[in-house]
C-alpha atoms as a PDB file:
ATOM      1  CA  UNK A   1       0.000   0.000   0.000  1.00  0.00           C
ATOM      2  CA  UNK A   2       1.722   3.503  -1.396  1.00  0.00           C
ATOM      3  CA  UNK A   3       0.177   6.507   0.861  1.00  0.00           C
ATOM      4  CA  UNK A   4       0.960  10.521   0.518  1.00  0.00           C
ATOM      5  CA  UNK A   5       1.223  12.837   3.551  1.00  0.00           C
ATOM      6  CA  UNK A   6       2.010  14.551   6.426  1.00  0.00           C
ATOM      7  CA  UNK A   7       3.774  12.379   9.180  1.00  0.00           C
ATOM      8  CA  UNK A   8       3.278  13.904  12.395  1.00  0.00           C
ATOM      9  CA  UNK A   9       5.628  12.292  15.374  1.00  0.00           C
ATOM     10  CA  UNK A  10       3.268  10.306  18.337  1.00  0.00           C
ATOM     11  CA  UNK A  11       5.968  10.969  20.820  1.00  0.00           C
ATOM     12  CA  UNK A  12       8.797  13.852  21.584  1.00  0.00           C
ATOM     13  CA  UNK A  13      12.241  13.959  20.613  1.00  0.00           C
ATOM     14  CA  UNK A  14      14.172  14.294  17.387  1.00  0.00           C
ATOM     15  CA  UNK A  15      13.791  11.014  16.079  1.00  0.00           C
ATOM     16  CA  UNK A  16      11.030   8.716  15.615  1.00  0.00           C
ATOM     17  CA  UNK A  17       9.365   5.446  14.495  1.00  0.00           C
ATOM     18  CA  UNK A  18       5.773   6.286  14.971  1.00  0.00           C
ATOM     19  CA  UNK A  19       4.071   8.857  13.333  1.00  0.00           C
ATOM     20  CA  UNK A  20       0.493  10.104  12.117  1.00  0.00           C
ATOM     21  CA  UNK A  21       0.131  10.156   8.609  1.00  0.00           C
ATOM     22  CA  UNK A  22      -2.491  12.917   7.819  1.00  0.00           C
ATOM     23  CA  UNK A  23      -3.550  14.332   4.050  1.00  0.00           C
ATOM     24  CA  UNK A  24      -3.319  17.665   5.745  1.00  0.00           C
ATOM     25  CA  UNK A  25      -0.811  19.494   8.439  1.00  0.00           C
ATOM     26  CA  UNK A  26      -2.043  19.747  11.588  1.00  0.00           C
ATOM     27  CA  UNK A  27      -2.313  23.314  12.614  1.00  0.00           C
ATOM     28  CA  UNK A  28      -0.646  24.747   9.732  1.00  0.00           C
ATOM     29  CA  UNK A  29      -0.605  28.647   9.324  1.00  0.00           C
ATOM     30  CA  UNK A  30      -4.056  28.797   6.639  1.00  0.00           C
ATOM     31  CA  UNK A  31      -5.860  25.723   8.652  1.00  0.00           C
ATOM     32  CA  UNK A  32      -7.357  26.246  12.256  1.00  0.00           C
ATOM     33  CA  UNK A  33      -8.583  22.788  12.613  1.00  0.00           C
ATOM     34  CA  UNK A  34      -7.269  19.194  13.499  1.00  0.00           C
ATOM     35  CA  UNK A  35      -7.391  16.819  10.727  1.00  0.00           C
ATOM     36  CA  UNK A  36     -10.715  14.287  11.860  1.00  0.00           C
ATOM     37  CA  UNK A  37      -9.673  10.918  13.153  1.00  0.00           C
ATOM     38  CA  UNK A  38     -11.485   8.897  10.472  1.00  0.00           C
ATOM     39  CA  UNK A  39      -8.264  10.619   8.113  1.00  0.00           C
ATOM     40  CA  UNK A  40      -5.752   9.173   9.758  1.00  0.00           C
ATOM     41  CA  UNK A  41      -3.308   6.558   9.724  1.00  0.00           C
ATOM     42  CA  UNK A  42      -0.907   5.409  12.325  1.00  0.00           C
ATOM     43  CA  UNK A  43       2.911   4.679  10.882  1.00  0.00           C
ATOM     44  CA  UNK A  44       5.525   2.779  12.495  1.00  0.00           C
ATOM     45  CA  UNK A  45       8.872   2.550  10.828  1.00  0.00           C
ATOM     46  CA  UNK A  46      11.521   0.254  10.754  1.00  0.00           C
ATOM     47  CA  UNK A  47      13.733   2.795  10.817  1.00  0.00           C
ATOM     48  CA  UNK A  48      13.987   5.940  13.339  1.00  0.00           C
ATOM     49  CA  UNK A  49      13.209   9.563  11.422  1.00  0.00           C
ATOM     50  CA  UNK A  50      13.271  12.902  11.712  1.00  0.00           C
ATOM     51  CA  UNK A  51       9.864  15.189  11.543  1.00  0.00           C
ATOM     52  CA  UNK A  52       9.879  16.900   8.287  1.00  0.00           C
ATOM     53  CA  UNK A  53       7.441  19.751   7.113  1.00  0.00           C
ATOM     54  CA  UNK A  54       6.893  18.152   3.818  1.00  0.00           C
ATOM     55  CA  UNK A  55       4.362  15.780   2.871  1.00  0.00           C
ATOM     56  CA  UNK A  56       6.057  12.154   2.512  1.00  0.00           C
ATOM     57  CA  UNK A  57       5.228   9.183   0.595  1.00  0.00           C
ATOM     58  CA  UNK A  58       5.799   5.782   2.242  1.00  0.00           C
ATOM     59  CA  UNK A  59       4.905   2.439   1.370  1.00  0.00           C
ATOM     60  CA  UNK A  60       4.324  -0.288   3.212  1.00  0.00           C
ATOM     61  CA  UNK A  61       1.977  -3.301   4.966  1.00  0.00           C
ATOM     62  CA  UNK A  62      -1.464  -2.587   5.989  1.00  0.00           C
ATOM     63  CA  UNK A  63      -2.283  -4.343   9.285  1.00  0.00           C
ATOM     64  CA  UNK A  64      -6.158  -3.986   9.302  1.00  0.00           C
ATOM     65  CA  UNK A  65      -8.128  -2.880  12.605  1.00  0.00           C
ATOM     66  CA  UNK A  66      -9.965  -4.704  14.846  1.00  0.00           C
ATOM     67  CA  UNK A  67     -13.359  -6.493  13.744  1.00  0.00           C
ATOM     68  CA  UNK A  68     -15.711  -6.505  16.450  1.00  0.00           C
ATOM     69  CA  UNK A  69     -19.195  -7.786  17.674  1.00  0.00           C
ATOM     70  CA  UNK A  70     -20.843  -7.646  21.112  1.00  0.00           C
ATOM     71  CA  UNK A  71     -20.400 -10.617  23.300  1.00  0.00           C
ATOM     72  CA  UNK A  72     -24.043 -11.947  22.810  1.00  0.00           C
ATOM     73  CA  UNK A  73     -23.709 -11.915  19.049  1.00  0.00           C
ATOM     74  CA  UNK A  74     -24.468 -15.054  17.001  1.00  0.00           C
ATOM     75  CA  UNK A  75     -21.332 -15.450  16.044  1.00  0.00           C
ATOM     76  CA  UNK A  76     -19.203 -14.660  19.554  1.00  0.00           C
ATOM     77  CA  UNK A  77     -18.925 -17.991  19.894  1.00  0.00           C
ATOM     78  CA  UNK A  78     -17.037 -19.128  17.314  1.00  0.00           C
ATOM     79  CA  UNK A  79     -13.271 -19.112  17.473  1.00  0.00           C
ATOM     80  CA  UNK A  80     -13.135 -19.303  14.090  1.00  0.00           C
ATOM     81  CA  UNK A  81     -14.912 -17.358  11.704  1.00  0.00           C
ATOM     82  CA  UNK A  82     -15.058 -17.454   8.175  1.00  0.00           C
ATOM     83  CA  UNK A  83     -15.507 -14.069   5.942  1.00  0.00           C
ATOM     84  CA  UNK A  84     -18.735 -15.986   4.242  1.00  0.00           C
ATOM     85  CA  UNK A  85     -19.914 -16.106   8.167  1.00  0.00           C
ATOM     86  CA  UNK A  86     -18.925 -12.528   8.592  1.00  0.00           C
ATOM     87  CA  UNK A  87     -20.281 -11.491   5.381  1.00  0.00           C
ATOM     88  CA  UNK A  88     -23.835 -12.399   5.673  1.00  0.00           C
ATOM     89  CA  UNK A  89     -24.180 -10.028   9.429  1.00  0.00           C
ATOM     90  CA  UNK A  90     -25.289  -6.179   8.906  1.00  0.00           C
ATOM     91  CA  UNK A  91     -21.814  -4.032   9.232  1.00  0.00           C
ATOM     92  CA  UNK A  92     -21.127  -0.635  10.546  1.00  0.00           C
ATOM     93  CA  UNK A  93     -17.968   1.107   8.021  1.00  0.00           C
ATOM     94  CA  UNK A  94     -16.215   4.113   7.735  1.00  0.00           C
ATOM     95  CA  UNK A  95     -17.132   6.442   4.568  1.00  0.00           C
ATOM     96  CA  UNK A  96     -15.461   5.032   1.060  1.00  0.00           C
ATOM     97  CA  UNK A  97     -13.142   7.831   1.245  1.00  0.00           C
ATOM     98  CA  UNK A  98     -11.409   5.967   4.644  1.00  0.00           C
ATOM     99  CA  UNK A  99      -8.309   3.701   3.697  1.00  0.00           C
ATOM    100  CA  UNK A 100      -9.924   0.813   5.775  1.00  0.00           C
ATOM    101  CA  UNK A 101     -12.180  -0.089   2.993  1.00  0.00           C
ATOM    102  CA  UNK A 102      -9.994  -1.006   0.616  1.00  0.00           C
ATOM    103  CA  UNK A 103      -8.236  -3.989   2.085  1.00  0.00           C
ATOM    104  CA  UNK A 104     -11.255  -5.004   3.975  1.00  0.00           C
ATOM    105  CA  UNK A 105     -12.835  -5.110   0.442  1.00  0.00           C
ATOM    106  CA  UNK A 106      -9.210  -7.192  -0.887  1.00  0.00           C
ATOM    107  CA  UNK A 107      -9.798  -9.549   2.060  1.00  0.00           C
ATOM    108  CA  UNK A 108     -13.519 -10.120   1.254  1.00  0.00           C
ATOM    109  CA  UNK A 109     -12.335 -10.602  -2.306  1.00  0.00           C
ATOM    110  CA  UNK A 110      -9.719 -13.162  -1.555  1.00  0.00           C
ATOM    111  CA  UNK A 111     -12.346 -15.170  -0.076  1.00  0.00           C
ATOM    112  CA  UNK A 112     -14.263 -15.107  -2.833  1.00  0.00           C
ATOM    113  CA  UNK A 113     -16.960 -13.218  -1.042  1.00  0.00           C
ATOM    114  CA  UNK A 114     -18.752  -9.909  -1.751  1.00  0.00           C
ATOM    115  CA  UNK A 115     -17.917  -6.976   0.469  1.00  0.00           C
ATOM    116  CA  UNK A 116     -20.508  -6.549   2.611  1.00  0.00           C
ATOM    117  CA  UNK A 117     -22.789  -3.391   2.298  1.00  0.00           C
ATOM    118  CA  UNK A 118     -22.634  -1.126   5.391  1.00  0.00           C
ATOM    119  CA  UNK A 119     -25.702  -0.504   7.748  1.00  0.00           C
ATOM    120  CA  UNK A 120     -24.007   2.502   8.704  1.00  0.00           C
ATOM    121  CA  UNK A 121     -21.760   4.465   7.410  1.00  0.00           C
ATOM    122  CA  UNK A 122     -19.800   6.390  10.726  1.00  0.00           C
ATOM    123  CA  UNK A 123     -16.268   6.229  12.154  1.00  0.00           C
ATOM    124  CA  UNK A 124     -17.364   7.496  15.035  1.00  0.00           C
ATOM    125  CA  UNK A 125     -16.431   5.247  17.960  1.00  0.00           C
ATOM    126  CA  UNK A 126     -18.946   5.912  20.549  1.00  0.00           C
ATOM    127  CA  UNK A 127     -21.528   5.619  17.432  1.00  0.00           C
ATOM    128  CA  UNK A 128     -20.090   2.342  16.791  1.00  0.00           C
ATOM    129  CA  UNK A 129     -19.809   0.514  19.795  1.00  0.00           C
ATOM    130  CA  UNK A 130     -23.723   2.202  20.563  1.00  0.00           C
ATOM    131  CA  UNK A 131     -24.685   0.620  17.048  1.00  0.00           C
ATOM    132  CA  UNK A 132     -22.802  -2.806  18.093  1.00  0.00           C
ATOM    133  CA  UNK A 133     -24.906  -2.814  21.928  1.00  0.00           C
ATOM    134  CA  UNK A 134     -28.182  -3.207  19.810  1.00  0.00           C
ATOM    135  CA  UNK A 135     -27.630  -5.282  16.643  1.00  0.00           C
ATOM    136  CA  UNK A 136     -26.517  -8.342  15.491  1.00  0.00           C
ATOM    137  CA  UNK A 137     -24.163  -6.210  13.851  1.00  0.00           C
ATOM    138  CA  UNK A 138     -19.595  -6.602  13.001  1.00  0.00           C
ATOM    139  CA  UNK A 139     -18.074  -3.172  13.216  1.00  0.00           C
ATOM    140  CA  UNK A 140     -14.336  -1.997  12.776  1.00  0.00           C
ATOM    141  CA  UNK A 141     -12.755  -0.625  15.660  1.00  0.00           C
ATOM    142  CA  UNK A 142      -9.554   1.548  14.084  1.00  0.00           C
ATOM    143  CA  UNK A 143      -6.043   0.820  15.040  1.00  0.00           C
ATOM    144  CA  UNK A 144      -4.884   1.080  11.918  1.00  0.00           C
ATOM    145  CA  UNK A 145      -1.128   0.549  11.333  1.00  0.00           C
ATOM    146  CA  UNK A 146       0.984   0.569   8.337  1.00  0.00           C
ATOM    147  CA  UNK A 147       4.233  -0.727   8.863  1.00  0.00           C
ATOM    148  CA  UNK A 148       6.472   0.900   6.272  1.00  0.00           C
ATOM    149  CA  UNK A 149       8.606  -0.995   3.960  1.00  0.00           C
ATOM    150  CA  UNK A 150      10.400   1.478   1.946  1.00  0.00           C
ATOM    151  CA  UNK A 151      10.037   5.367   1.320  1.00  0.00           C
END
């Protein structure tokens, strides 16, 4: 996976490993707002940079969030579930835009299985997990993580 941004450092210092990737600064001089979570994407390097101001473009390994359901769901009981098993539950997704769909959608493919067709469209967590209480519903909780190969 090839992404284009801004990499802003999680933690202090002058060199780092994990960084927010972000299509936009964060509190640049022309924008007074903070990028929304749903935009970003958590890096973690192999290899210890510096900040820079510019955007960057890294490539890397998507490691996909969490998939979740409430403990009383049909399915909670299985240890091992198949993406036909997943597929045929209601889901709650982020908007198309996100850049969780697209290997969720790669993973649904490999399985020769369509992509399931969102409930909900939301990436807000407290939305989600209120969503997840009620239904018989699989959501994605983000932790998303691209571990980058090359830059």
């Amino acid at each position: 996976m090839s992404l284009i941004g801004f990499m802003v450092p999680v933690h202090r210092g002058t060199k780092h490993t994990q960084f927010l990737l972000s299509e936009r600064r964060f509190l640049c001089e022309d924008c007074h707002d903070i990028p929304p979570p749903s935009s970003l994407v958590e890096l973690n390097l192999r290899i210890a940079e510096s900040e820079s101001e510019r955007p960057n473009a890294v490539c890397g390994r998507l490691k996909l969030v969490h998939a979740v359901l409430r403990l009383d769901h049909p399915l909670a009981a299985n240890l091992q579930l198949s993406w036909k098993q997943a597929a045929a539950f209601p889901w709650i997704l982020p908007s198309k835009q996100s850049p969780l769909n697209a290997p969720l959608d790669e993973r649904f493919r490999q399985s020769a299985q369509d992509a399931p067709v969102p409930v909900v469209k939301a990436f807000s967590i407290p939305l989600t997990l209120g969503f997840l209480r009620s239904a018989d519903a699989i959501g994605l909780l983000r932790q998303t993580i691209v571990v980058v190969e090359r830059r």
